[in-house]
PDB file of N, CA and C in Angstrom:
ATOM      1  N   UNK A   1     -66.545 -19.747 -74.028  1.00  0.00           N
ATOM      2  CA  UNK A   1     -65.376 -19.075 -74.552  1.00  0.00           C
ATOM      3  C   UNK A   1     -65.283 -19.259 -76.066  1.00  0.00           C
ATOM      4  N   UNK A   2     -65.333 -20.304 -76.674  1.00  0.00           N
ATOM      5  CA  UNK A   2     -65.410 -20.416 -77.987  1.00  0.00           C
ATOM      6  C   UNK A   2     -66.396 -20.173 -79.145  1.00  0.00           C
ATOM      7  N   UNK A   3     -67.675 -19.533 -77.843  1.00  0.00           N
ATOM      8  CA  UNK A   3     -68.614 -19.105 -78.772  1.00  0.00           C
ATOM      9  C   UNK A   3     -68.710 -17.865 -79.307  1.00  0.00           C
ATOM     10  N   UNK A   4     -67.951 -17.086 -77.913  1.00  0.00           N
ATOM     11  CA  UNK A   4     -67.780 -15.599 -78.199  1.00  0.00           C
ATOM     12  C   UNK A   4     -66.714 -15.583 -79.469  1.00  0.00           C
ATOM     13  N   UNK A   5     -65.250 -16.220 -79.582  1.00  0.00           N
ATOM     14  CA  UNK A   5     -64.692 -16.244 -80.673  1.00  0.00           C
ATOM     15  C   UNK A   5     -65.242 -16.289 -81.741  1.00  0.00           C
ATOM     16  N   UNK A   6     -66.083 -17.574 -82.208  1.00  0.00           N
ATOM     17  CA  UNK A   6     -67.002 -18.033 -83.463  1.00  0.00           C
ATOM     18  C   UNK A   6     -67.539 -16.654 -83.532  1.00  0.00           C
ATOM     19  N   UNK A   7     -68.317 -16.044 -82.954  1.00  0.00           N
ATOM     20  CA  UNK A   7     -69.216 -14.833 -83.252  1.00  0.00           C
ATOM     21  C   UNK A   7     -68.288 -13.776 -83.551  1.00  0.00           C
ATOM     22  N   UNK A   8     -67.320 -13.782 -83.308  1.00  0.00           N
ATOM     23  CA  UNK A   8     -66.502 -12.374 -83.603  1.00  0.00           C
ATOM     24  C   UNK A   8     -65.702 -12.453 -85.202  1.00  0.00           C
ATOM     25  N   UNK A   9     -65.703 -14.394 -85.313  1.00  0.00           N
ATOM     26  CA  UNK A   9     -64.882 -14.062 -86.469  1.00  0.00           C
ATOM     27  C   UNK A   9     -66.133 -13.689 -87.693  1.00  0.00           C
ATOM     28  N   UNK A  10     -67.219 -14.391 -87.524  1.00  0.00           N
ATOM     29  CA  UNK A  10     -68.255 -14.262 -88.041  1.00  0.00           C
ATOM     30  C   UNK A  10     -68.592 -12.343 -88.129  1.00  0.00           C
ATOM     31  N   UNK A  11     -68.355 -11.489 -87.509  1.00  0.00           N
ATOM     32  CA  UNK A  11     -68.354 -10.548 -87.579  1.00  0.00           C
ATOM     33  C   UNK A  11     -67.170  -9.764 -88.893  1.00  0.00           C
ATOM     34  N   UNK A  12     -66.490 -10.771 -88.133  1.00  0.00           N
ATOM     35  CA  UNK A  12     -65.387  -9.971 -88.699  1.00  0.00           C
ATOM     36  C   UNK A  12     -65.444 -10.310 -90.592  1.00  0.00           C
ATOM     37  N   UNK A  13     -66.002 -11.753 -90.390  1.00  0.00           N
ATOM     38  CA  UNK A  13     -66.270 -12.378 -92.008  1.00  0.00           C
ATOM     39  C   UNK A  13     -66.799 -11.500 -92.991  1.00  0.00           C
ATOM     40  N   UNK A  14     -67.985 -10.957 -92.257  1.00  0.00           N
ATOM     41  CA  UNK A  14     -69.177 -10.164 -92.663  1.00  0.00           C
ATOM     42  C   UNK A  14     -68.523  -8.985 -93.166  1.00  0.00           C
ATOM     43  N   UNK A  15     -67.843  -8.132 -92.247  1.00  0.00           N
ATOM     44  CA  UNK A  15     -67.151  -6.830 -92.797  1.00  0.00           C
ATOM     45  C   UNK A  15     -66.387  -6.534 -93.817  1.00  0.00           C
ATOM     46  N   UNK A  16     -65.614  -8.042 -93.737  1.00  0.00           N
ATOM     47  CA  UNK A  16     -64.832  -8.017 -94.924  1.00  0.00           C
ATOM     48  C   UNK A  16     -65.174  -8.250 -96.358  1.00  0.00           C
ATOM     49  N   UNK A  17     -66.829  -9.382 -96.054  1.00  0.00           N
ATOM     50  CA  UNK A  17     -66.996  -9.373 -97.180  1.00  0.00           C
ATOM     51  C   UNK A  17     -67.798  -7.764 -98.110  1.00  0.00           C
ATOM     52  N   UNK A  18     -68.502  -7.431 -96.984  1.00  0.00           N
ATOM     53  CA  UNK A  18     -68.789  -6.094 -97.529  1.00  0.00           C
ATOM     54  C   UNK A  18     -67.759  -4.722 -97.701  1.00  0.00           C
ATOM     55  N   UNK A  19     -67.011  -5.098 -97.556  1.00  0.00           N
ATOM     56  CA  UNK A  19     -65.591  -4.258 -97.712  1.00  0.00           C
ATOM     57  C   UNK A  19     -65.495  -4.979 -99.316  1.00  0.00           C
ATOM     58  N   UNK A  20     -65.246  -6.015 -99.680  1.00  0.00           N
ATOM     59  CA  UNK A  20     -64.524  -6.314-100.794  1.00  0.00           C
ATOM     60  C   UNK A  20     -65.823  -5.460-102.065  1.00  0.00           C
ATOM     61  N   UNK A  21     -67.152  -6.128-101.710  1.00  0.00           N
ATOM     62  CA  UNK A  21     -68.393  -5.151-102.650  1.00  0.00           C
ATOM     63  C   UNK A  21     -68.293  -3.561-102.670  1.00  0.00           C
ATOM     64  N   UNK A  22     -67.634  -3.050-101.170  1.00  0.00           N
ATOM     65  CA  UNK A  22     -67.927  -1.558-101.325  1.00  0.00           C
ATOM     66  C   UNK A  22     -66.305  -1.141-102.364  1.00  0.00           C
ATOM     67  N   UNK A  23     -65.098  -1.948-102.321  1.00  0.00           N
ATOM     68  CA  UNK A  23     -64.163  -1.888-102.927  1.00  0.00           C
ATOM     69  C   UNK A  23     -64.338  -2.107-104.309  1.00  0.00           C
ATOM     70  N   UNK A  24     -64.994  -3.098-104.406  1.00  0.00           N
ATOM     71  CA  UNK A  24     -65.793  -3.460-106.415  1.00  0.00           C
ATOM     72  C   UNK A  24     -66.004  -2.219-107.110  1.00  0.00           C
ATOM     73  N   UNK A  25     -66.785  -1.696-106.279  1.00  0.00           N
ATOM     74  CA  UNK A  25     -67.760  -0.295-106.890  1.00  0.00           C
ATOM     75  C   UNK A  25     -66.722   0.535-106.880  1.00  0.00           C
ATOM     76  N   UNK A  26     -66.111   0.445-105.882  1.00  0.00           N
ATOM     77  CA  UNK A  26     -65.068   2.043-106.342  1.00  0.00           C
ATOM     78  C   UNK A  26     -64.201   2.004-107.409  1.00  0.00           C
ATOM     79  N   UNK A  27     -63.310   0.528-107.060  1.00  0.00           N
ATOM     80  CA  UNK A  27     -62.488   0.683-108.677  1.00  0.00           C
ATOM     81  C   UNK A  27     -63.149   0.663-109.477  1.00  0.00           C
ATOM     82  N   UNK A  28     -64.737  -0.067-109.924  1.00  0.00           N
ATOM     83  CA  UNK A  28     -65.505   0.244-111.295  1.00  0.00           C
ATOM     84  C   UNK A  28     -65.740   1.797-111.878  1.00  0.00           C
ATOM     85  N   UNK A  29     -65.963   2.199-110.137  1.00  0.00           N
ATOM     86  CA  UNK A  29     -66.299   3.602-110.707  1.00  0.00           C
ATOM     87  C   UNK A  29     -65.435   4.739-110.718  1.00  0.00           C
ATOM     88  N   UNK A  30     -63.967   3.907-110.096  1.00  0.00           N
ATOM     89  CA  UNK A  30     -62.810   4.850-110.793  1.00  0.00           C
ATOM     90  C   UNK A  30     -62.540   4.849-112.153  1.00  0.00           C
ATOM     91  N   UNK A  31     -62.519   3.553-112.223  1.00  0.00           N
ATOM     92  CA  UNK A  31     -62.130   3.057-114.161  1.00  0.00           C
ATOM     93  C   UNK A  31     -63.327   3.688-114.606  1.00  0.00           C
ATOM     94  N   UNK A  32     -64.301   3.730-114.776  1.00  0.00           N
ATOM     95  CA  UNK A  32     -65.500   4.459-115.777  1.00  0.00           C
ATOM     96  C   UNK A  32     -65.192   5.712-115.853  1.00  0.00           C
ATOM     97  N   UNK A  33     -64.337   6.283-114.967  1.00  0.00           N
ATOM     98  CA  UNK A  33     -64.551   7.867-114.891  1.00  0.00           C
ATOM     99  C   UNK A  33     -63.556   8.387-115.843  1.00  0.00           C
ATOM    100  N   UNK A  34     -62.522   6.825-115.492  1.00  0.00           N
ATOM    101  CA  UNK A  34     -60.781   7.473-116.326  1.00  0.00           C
ATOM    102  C   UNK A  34     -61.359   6.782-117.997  1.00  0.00           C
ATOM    103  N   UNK A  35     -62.094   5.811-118.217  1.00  0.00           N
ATOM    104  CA  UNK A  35     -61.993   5.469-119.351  1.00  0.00           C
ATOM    105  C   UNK A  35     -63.136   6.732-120.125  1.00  0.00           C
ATOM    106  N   UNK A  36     -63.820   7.172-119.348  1.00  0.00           N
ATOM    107  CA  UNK A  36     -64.287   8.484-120.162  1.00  0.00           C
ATOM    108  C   UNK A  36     -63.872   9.705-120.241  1.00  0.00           C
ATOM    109  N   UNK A  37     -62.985   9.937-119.538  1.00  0.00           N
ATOM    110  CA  UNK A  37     -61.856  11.198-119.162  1.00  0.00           C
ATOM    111  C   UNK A  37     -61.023  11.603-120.887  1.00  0.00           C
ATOM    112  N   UNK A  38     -61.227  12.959-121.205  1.00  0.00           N
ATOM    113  CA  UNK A  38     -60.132  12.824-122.386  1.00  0.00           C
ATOM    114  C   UNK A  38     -58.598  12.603-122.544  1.00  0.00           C
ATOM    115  N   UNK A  39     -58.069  13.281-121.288  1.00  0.00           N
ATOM    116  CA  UNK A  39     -56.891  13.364-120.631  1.00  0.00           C
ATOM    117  C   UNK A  39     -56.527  13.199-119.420  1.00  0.00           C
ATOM    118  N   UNK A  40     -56.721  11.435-118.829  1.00  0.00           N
ATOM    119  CA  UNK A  40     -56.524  11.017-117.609  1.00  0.00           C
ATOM    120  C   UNK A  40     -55.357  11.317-116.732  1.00  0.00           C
ATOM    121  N   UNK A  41     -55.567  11.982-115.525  1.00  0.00           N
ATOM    122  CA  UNK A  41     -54.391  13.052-114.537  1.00  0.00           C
ATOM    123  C   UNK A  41     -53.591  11.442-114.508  1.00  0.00           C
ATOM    124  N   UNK A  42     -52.361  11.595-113.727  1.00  0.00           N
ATOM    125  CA  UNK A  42     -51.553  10.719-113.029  1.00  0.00           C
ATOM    126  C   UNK A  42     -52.310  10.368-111.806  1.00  0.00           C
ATOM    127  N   UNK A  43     -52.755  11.321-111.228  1.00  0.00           N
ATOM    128  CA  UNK A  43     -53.498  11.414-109.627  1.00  0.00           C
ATOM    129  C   UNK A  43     -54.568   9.906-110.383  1.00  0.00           C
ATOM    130  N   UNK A  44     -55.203  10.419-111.181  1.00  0.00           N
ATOM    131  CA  UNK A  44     -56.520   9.217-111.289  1.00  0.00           C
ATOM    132  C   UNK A  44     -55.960   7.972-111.532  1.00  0.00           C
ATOM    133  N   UNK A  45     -54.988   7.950-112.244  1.00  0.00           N
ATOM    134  CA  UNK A  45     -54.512   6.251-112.594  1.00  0.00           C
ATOM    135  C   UNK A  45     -54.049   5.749-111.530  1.00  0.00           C
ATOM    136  N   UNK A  46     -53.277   6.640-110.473  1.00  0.00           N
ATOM    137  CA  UNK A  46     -52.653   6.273-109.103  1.00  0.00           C
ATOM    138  C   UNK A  46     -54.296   5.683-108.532  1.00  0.00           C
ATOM    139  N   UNK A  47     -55.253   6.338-108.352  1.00  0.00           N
ATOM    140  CA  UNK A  47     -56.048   6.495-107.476  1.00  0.00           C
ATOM    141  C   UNK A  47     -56.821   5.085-107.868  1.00  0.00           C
ATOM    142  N   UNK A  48     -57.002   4.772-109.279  1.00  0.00           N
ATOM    143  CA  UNK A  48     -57.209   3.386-109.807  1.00  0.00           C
ATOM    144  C   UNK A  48     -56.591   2.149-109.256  1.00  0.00           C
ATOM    145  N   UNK A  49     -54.989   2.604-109.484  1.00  0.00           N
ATOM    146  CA  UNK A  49     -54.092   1.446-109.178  1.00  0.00           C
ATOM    147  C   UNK A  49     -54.633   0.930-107.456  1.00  0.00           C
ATOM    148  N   UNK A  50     -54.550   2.192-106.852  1.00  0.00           N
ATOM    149  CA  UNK A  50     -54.821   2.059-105.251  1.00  0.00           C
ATOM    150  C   UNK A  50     -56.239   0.731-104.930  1.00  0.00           C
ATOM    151  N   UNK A  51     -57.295   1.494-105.835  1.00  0.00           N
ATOM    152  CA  UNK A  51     -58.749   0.998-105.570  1.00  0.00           C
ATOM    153  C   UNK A  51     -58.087  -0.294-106.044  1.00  0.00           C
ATOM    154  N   UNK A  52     -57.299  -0.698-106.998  1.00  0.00           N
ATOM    155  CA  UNK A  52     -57.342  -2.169-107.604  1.00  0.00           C
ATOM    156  C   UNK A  52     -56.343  -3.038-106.853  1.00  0.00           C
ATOM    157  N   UNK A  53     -55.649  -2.219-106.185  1.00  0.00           N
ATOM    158  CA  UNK A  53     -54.893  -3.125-105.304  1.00  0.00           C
ATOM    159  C   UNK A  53     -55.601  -4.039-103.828  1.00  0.00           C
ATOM    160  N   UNK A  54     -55.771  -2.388-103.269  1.00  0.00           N
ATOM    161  CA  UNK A  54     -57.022  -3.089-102.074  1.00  0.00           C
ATOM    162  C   UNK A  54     -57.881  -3.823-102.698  1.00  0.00           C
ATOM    163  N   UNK A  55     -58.783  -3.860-103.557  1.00  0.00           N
ATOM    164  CA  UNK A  55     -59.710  -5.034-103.902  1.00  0.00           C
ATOM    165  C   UNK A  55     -58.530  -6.139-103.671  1.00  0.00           C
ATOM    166  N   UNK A  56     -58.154  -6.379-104.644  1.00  0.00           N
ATOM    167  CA  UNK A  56     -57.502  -7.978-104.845  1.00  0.00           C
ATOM    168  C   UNK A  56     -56.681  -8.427-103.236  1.00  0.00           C
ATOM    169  N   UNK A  57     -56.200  -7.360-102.521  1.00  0.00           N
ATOM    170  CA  UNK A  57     -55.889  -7.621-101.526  1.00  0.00           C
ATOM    171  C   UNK A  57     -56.851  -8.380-100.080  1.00  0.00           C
ATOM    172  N   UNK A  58     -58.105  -8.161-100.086  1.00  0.00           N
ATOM    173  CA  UNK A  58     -59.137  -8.160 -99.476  1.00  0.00           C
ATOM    174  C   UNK A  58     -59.519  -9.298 -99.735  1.00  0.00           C
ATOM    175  N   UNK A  59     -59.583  -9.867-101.679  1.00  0.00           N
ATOM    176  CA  UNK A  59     -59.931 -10.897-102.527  1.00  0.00           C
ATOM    177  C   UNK A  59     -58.984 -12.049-101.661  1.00  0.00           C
ATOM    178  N   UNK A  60     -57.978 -11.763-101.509  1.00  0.00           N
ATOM    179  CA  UNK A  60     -56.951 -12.577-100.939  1.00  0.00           C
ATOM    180  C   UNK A  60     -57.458 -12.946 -99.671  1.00  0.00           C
ATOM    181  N   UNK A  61     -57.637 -12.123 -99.538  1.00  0.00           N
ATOM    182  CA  UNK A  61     -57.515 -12.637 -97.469  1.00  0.00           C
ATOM    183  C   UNK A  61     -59.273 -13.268 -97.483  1.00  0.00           C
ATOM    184  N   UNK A  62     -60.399 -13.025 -98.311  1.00  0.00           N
ATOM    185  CA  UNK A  62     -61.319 -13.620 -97.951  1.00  0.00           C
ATOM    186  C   UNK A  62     -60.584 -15.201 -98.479  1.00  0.00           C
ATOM    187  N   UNK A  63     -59.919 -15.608 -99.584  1.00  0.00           N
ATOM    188  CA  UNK A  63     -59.545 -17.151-100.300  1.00  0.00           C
ATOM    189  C   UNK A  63     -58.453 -17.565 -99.271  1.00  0.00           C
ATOM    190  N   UNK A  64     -58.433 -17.239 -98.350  1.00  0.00           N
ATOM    191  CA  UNK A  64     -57.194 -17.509 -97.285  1.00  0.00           C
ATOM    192  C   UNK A  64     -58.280 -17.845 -95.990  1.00  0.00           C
ATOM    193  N   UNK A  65     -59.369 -17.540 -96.075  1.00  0.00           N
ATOM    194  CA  UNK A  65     -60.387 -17.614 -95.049  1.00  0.00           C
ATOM    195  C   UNK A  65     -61.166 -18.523 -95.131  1.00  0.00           C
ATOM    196  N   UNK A  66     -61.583 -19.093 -96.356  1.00  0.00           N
ATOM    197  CA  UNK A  66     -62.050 -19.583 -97.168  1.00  0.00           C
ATOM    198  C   UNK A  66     -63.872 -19.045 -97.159  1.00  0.00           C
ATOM    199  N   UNK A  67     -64.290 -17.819 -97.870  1.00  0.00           N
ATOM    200  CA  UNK A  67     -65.190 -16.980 -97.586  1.00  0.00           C
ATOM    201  C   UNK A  67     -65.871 -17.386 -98.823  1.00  0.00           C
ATOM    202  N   UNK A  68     -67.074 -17.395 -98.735  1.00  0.00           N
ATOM    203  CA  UNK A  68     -67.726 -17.233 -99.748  1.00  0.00           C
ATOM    204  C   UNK A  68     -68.698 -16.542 -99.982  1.00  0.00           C
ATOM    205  N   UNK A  69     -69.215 -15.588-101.241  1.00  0.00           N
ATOM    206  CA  UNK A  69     -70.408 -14.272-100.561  1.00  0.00           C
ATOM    207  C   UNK A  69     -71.308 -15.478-101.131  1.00  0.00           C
ATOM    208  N   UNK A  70     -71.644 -16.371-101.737  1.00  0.00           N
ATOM    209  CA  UNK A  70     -72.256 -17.126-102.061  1.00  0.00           C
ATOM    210  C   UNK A  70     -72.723 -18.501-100.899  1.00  0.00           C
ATOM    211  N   UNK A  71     -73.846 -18.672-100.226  1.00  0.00           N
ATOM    212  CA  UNK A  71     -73.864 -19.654 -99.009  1.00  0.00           C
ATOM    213  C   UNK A  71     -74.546 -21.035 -99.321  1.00  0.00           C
TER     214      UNK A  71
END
């Protein structure tokens, strides 16, 4: 019984940490798009704020897990 748990959170570890990398890239590559933009929409800074929230949110819950992408 407790092995199937261990393996699931371990699953679940994994997803999240590749959730937080696939989240990296997007706000980088929202911000690159707006910091080269001449006249950045509202839509894009929203769409920034969004990508930068979920990151740090994700950031959170792996330091609450105590995760490290580093082993």
């Amino acid at each position: 019984m407790v092995r199937s748990k261990k393996v699931k959170k371990e699953i679940v570890d994994e997803k999240l940490l590749d959730t937080i990398f696939l989240l990296k890239r997007e706000w980088a590559y929202l911000d690159s798009i707006m910091a080269r933009s001449i006249d950045p929409t509202e839509y894009g800074r929203f769409d920034v704020a969004v990508a930068k929230a979920k990151y740090f949110y994700c950031l959170r819950e792996a330091k609450e897990r105590n995760l490290s992408a580093i082993k």
